[in-house]
PDB file of N, CA and C in Angstrom:
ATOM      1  N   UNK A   1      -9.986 -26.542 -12.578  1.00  0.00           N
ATOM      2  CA  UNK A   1      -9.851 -25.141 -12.205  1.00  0.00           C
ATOM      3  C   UNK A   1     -11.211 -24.614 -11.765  1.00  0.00           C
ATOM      4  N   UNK A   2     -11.257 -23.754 -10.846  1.00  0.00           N
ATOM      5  CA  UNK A   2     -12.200 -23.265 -10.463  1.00  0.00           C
ATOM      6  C   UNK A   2     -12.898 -22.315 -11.129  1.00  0.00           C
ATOM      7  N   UNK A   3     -14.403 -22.442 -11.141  1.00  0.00           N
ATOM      8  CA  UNK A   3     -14.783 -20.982 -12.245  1.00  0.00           C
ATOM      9  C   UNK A   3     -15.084 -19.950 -11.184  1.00  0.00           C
ATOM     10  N   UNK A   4     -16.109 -18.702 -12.180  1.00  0.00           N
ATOM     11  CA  UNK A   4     -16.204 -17.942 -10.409  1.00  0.00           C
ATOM     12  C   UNK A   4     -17.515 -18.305 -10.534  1.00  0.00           C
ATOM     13  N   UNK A   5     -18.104 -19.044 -10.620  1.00  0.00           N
ATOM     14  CA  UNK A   5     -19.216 -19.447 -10.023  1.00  0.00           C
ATOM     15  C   UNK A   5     -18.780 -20.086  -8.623  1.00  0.00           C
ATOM     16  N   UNK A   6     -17.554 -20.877  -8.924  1.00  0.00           N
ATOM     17  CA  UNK A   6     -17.190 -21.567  -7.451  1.00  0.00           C
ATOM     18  C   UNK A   6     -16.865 -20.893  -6.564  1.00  0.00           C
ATOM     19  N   UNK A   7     -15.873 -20.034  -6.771  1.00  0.00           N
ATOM     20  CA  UNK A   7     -15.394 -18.256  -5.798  1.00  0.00           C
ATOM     21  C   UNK A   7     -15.800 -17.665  -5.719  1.00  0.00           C
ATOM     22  N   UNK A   8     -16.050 -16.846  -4.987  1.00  0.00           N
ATOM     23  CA  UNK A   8     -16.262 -15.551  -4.327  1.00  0.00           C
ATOM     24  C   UNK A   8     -15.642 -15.104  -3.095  1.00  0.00           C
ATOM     25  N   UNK A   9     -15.308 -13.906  -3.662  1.00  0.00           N
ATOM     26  CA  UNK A   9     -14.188 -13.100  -2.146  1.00  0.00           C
ATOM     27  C   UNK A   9     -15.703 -12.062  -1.985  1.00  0.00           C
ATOM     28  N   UNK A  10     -15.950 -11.808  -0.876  1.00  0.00           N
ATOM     29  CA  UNK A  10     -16.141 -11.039   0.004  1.00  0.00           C
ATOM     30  C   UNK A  10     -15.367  -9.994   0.720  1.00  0.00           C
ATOM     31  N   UNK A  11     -15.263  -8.445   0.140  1.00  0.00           N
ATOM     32  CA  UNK A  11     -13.959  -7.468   0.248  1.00  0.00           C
ATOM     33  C   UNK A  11     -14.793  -6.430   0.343  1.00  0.00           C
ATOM     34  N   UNK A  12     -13.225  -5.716   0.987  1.00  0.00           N
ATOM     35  CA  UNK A  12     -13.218  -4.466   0.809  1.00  0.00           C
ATOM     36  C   UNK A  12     -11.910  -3.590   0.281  1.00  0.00           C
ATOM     37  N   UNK A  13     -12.437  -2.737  -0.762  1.00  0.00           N
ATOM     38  CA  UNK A  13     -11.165  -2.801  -2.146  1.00  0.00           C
ATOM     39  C   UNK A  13      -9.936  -1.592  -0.988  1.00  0.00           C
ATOM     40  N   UNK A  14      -9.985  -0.943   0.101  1.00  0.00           N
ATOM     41  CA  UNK A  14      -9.273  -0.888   0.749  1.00  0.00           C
ATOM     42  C   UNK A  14      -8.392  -1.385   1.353  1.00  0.00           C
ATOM     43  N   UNK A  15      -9.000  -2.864   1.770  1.00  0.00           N
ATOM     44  CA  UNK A  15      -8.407  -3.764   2.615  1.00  0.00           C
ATOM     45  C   UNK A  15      -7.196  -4.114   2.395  1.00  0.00           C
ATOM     46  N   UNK A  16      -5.796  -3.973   3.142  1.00  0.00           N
ATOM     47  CA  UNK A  16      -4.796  -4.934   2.431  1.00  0.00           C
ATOM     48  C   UNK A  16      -5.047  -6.534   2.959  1.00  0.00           C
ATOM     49  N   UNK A  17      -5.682  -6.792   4.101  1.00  0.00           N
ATOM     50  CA  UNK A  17      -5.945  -8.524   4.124  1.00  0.00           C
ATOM     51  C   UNK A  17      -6.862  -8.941   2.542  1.00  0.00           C
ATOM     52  N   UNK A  18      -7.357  -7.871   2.246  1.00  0.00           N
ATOM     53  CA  UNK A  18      -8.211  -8.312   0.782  1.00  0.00           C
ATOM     54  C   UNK A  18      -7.639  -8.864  -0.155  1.00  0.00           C
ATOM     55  N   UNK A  19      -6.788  -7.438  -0.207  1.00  0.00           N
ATOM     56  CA  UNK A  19      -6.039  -7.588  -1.139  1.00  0.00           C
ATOM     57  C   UNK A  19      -5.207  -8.607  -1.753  1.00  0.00           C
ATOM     58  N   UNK A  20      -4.150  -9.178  -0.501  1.00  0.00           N
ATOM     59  CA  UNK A  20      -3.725 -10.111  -0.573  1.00  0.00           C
ATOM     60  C   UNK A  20      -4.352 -11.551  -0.922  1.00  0.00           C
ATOM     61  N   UNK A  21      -5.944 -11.675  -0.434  1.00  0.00           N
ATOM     62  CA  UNK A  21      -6.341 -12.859  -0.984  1.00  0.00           C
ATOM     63  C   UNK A  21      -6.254 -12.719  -2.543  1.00  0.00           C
ATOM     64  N   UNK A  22      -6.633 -11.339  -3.246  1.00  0.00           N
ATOM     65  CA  UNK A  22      -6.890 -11.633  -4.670  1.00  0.00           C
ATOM     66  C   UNK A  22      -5.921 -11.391  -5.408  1.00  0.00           C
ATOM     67  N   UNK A  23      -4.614 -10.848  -4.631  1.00  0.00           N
ATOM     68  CA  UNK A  23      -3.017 -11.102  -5.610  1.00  0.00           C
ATOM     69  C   UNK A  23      -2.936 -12.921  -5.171  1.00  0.00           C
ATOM     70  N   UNK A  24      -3.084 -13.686  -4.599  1.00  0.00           N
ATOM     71  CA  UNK A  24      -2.566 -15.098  -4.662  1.00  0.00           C
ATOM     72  C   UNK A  24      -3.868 -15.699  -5.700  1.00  0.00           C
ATOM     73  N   UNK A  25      -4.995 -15.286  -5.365  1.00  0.00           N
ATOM     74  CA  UNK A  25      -5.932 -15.740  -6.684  1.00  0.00           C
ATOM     75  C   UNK A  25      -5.560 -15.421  -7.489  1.00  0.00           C
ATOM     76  N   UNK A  26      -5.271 -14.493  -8.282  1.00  0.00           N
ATOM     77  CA  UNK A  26      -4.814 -14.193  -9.913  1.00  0.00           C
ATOM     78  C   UNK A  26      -3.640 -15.017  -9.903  1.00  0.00           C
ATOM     79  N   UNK A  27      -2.720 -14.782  -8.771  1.00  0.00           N
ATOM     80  CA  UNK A  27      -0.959 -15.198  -9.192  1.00  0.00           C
ATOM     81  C   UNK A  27      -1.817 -16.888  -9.604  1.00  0.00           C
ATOM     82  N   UNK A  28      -2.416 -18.024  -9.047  1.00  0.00           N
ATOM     83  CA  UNK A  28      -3.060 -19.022  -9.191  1.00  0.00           C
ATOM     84  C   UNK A  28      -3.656 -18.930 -10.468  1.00  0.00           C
ATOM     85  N   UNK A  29      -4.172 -17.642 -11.246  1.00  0.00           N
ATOM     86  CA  UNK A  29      -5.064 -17.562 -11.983  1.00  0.00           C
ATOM     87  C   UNK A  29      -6.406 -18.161 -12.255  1.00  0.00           C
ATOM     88  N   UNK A  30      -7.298 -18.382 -10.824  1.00  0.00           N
ATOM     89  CA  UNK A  30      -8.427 -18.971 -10.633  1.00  0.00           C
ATOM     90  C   UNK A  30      -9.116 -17.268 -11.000  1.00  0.00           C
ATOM     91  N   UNK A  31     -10.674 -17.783 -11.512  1.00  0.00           N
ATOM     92  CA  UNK A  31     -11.918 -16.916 -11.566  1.00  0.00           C
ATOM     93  C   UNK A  31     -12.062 -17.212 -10.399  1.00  0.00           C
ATOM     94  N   UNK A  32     -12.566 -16.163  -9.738  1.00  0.00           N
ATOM     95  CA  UNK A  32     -13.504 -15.306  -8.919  1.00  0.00           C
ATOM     96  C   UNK A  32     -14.498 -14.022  -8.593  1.00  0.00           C
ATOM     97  N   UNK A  33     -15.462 -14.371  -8.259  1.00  0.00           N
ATOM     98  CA  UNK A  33     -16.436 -13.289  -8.606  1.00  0.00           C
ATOM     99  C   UNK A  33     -16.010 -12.277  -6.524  1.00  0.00           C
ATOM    100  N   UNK A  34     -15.857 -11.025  -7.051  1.00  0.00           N
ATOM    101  CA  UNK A  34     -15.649 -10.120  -6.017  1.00  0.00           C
ATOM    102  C   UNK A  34     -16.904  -9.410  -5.813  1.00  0.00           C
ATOM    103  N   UNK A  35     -17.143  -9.166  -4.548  1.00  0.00           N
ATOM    104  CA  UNK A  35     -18.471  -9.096  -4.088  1.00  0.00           C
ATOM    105  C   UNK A  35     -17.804  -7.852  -2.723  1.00  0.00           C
ATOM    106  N   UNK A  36     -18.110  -6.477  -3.077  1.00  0.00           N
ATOM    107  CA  UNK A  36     -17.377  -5.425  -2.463  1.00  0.00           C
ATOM    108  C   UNK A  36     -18.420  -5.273  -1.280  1.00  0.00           C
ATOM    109  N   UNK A  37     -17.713  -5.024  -0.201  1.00  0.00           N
ATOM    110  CA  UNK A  37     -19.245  -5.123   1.460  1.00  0.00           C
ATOM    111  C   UNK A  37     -18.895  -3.581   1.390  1.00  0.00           C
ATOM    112  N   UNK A  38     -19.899  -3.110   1.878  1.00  0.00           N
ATOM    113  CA  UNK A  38     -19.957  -1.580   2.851  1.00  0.00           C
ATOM    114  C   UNK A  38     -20.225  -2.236   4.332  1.00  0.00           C
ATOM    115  N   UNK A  39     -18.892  -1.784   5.139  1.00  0.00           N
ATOM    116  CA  UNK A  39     -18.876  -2.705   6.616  1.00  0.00           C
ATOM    117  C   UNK A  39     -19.516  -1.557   7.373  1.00  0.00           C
ATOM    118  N   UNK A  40     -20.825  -0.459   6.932  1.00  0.00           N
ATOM    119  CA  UNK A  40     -21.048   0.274   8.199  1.00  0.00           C
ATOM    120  C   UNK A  40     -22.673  -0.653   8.028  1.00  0.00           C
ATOM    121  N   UNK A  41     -22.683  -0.726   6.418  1.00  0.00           N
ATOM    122  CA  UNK A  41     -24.117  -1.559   6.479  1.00  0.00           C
ATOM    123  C   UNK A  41     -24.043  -3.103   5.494  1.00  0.00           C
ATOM    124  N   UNK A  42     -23.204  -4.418   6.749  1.00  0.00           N
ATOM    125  CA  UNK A  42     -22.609  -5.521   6.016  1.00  0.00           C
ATOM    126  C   UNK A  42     -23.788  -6.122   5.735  1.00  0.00           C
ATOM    127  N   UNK A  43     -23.738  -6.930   4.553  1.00  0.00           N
ATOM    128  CA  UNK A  43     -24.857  -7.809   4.169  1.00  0.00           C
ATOM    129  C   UNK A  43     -24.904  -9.031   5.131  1.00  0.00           C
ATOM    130  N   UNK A  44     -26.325  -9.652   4.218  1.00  0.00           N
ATOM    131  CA  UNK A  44     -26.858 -10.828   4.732  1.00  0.00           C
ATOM    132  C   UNK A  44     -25.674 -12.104   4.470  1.00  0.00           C
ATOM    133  N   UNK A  45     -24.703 -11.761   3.605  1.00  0.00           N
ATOM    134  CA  UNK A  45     -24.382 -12.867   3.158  1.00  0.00           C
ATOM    135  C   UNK A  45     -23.313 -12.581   4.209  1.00  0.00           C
ATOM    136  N   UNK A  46     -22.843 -11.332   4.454  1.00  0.00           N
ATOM    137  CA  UNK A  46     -21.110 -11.251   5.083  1.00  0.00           C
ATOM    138  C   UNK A  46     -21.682 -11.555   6.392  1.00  0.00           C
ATOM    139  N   UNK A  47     -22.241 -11.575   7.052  1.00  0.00           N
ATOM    140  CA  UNK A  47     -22.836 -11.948   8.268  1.00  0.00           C
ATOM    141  C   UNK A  47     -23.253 -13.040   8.720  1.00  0.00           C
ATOM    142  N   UNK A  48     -23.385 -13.926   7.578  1.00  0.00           N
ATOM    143  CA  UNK A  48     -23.936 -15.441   7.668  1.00  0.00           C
ATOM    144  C   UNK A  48     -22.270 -16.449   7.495  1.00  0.00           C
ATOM    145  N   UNK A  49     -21.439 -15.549   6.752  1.00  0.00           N
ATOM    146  CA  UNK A  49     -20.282 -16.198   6.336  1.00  0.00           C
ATOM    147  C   UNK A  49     -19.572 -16.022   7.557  1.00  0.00           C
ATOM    148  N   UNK A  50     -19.628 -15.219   7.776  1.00  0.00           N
ATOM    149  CA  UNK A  50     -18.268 -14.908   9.306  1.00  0.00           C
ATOM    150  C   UNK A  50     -19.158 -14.742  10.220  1.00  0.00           C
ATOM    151  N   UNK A  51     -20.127 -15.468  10.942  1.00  0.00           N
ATOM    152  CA  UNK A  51     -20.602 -14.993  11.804  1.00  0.00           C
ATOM    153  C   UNK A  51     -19.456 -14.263  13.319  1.00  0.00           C
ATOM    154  N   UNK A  52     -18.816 -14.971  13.237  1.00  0.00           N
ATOM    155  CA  UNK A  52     -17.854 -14.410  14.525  1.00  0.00           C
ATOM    156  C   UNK A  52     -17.380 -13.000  14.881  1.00  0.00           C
ATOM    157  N   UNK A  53     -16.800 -12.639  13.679  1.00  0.00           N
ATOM    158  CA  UNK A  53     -15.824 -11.518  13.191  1.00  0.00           C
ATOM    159  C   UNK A  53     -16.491  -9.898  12.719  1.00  0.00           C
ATOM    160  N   UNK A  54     -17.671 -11.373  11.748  1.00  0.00           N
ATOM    161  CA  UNK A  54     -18.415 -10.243  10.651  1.00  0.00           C
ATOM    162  C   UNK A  54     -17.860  -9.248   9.930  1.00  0.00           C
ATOM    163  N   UNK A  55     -16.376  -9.658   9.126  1.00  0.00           N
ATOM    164  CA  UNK A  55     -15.711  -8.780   9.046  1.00  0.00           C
ATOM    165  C   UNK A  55     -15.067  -9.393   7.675  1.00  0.00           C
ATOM    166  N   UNK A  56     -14.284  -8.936   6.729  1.00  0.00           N
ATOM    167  CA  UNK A  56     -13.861  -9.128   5.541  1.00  0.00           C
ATOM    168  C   UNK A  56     -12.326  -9.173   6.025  1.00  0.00           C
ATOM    169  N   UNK A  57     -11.513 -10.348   4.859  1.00  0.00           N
ATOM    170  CA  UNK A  57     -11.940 -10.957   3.311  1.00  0.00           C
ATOM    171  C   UNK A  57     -12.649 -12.275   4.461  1.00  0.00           C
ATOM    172  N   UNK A  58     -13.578 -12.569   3.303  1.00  0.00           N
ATOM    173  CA  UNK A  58     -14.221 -13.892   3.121  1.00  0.00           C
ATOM    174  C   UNK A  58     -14.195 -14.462   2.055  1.00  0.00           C
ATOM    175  N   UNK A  59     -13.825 -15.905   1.722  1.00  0.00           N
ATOM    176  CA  UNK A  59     -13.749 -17.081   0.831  1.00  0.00           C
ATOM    177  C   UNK A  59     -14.765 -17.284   0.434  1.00  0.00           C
ATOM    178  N   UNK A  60     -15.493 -17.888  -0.671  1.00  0.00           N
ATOM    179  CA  UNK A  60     -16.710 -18.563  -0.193  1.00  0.00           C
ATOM    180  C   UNK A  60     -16.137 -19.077  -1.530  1.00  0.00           C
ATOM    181  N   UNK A  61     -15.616 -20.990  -1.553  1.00  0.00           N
ATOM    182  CA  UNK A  61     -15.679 -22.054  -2.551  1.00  0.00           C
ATOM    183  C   UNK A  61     -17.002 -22.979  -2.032  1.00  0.00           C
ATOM    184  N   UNK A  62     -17.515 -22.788  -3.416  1.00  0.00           N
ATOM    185  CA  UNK A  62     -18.906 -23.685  -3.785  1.00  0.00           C
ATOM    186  C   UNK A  62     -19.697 -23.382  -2.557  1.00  0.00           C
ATOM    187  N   UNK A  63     -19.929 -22.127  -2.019  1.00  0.00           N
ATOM    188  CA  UNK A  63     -20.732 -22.092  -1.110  1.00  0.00           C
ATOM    189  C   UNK A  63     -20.388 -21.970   0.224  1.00  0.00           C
ATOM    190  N   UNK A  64     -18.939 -22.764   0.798  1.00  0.00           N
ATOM    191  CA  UNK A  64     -18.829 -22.682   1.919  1.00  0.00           C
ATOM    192  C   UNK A  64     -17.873 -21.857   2.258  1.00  0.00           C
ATOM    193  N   UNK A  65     -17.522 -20.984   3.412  1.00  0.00           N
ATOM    194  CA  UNK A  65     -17.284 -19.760   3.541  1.00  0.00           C
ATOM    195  C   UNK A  65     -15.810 -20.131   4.304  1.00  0.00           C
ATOM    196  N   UNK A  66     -14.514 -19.683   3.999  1.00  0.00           N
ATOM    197  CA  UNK A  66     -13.385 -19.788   4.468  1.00  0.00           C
ATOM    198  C   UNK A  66     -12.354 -18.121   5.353  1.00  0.00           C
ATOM    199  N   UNK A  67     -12.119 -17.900   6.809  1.00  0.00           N
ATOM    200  CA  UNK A  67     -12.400 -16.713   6.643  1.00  0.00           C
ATOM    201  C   UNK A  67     -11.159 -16.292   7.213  1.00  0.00           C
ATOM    202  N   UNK A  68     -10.472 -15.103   7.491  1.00  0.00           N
ATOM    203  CA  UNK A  68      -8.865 -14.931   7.799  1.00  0.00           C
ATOM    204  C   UNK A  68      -8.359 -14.843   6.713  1.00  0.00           C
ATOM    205  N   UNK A  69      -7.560 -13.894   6.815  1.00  0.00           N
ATOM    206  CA  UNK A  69      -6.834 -14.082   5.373  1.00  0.00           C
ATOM    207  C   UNK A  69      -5.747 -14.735   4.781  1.00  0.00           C
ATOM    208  N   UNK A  70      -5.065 -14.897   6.420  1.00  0.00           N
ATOM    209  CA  UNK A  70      -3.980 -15.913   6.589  1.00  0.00           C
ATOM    210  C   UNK A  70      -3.787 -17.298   6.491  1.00  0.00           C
ATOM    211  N   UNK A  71      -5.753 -17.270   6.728  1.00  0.00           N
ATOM    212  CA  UNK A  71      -6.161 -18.896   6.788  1.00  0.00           C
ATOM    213  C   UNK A  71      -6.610 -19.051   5.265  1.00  0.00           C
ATOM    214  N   UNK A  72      -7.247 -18.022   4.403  1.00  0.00           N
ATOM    215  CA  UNK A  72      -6.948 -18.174   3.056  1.00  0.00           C
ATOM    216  C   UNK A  72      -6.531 -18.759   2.419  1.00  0.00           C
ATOM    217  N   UNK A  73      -5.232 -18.053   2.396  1.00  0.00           N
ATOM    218  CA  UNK A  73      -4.192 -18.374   1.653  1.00  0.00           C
ATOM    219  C   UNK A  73      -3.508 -19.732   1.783  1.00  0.00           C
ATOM    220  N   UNK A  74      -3.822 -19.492   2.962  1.00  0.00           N
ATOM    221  CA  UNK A  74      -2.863 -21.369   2.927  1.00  0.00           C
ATOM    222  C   UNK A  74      -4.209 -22.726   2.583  1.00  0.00           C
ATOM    223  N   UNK A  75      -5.439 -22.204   2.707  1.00  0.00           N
ATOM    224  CA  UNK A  75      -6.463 -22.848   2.120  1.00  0.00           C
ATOM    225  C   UNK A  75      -6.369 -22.825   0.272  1.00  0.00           C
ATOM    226  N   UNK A  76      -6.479 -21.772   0.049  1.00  0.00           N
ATOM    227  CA  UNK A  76      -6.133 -21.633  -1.730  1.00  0.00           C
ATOM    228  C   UNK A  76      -4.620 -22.544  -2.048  1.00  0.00           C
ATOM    229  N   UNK A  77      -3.785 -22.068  -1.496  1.00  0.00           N
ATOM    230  CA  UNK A  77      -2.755 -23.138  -1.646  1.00  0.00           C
ATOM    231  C   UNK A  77      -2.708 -24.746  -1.936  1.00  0.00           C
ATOM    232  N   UNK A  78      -3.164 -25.374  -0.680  1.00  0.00           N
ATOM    233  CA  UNK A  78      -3.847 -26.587  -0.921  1.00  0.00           C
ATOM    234  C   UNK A  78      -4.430 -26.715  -1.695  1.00  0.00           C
ATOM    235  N   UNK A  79      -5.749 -26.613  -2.043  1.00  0.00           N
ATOM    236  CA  UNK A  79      -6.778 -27.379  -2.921  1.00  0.00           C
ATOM    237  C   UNK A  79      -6.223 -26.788  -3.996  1.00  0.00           C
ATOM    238  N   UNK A  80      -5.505 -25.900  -4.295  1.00  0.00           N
ATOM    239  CA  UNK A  80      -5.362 -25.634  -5.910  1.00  0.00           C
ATOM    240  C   UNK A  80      -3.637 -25.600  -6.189  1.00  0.00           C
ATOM    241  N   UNK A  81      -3.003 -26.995  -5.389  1.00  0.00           N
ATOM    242  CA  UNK A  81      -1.611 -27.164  -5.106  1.00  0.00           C
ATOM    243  C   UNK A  81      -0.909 -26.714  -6.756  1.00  0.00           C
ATOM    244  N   UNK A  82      -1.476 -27.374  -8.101  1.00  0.00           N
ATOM    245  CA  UNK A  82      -1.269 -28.773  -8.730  1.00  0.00           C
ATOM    246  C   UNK A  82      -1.541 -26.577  -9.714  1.00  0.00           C
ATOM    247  N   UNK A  83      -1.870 -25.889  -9.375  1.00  0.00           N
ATOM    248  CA  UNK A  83      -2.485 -24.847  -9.810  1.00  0.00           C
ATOM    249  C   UNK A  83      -1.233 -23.273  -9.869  1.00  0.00           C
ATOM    250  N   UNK A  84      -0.534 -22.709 -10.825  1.00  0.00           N
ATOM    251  CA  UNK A  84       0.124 -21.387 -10.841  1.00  0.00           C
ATOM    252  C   UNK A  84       0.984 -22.211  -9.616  1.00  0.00           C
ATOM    253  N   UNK A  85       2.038 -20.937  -9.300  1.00  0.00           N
ATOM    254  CA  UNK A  85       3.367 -21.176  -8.370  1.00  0.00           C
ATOM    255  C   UNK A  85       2.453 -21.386  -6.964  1.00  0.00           C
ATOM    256  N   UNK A  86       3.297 -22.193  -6.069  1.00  0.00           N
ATOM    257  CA  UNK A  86       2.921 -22.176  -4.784  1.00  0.00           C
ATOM    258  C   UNK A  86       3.113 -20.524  -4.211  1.00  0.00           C
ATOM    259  N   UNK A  87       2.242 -21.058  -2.971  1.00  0.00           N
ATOM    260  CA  UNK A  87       2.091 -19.447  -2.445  1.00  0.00           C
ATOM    261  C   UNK A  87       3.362 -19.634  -1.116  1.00  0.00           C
ATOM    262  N   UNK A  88       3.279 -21.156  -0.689  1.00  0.00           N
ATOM    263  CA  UNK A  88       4.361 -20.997   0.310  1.00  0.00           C
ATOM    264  C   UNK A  88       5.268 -21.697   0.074  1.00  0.00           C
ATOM    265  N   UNK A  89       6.731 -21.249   0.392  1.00  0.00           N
ATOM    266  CA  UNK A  89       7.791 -22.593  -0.204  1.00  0.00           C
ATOM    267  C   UNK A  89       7.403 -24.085   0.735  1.00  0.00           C
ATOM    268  N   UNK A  90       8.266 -25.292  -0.203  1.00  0.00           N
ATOM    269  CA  UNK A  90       8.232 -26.901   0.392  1.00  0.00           C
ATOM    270  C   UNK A  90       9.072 -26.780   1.718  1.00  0.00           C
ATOM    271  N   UNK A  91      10.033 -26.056   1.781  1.00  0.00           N
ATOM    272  CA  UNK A  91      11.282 -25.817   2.757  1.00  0.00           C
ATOM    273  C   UNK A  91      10.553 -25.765   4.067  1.00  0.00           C
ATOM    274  N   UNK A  92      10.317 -26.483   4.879  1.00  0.00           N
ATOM    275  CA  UNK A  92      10.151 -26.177   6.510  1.00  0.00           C
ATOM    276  C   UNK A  92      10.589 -24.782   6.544  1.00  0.00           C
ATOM    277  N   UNK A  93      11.810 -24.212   7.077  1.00  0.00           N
ATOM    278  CA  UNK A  93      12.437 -23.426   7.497  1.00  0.00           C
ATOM    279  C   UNK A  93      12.105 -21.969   6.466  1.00  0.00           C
ATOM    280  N   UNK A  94      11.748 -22.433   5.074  1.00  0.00           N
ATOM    281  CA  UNK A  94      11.809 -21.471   4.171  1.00  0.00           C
ATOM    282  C   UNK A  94       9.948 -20.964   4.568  1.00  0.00           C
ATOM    283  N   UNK A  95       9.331 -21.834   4.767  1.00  0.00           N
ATOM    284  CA  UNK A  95       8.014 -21.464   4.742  1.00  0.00           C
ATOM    285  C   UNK A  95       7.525 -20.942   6.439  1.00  0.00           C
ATOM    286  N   UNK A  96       8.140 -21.141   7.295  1.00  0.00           N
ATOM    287  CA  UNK A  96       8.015 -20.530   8.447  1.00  0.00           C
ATOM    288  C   UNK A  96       8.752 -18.832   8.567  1.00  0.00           C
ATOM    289  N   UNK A  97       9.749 -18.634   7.879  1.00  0.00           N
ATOM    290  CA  UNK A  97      10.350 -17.532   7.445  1.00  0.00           C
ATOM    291  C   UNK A  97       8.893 -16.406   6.809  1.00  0.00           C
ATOM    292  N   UNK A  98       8.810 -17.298   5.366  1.00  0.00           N
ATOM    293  CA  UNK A  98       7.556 -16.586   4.798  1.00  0.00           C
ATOM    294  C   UNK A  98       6.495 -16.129   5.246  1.00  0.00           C
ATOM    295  N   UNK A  99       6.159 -16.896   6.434  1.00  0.00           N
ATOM    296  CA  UNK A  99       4.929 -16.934   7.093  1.00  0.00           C
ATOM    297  C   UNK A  99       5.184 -15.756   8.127  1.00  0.00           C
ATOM    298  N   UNK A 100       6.089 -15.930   8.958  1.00  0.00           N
ATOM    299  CA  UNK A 100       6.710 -14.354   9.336  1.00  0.00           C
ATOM    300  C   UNK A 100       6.671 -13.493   9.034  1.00  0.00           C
ATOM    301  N   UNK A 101       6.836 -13.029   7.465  1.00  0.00           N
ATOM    302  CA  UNK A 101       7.158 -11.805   7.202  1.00  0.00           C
ATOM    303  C   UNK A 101       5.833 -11.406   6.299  1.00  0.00           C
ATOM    304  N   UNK A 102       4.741 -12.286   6.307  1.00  0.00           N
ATOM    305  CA  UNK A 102       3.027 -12.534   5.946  1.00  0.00           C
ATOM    306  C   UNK A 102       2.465 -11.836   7.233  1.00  0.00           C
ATOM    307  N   UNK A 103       2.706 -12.411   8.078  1.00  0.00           N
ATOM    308  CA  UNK A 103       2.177 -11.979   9.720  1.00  0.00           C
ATOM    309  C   UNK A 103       1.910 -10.458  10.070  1.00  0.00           C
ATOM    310  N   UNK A 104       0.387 -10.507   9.726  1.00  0.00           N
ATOM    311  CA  UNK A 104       0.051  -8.922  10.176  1.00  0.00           C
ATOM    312  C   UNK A 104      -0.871  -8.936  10.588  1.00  0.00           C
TER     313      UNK A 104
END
């Protein structure tokens, strides 16, 4: 299991893309340390993590920075399969459905 030394979200407690990363972290029940940005003045770190976007939620396991929230989740999924309920069903058809009605 991951501690939050290994996690960190990069948020903003407005955000619903945030949000959603840290309801599938708890539902998982992994530690993570939350690290709140002010996006008029983003840090060194949110800027180095997303260079593209520069924009929140950001991942960061053991350092390396995972970013989308969509891409998240299905990242947390994986590596922590074996970890709390899956986030997407096994069902082809059931998990393309889900993913649909995720899509924002």
């Amino acid at each position: 299991m991951a501690g939050a030394d290994d996690l960190k979200v990069l948020g903003l407690w407005t955000s619903p893309f945030v949000i959603r990363v840290r309801i599938v972290l708890n539902l998982k029940g992994l530690a993570y340390e939350y690290v709140e940005e002010d996006l008029g003045n983003k840090s060194a770190l949110l800027l180095s993590s997303n260079s593209v976007h520069k924009t929140v939620p950001v991942l960061l396991h053991a350092g390396r920075p995972v970013n989308e929230s969509q891409i998240i989740l299905q990242y947390i999924d994986k590596v922590w399969a074996g970890t709390g309920p899956a986030v997407l069903p096994r069902d082809p058809y059931e998990r393309a459905g889900a993913r649909f009605w995720a899509a924002g």
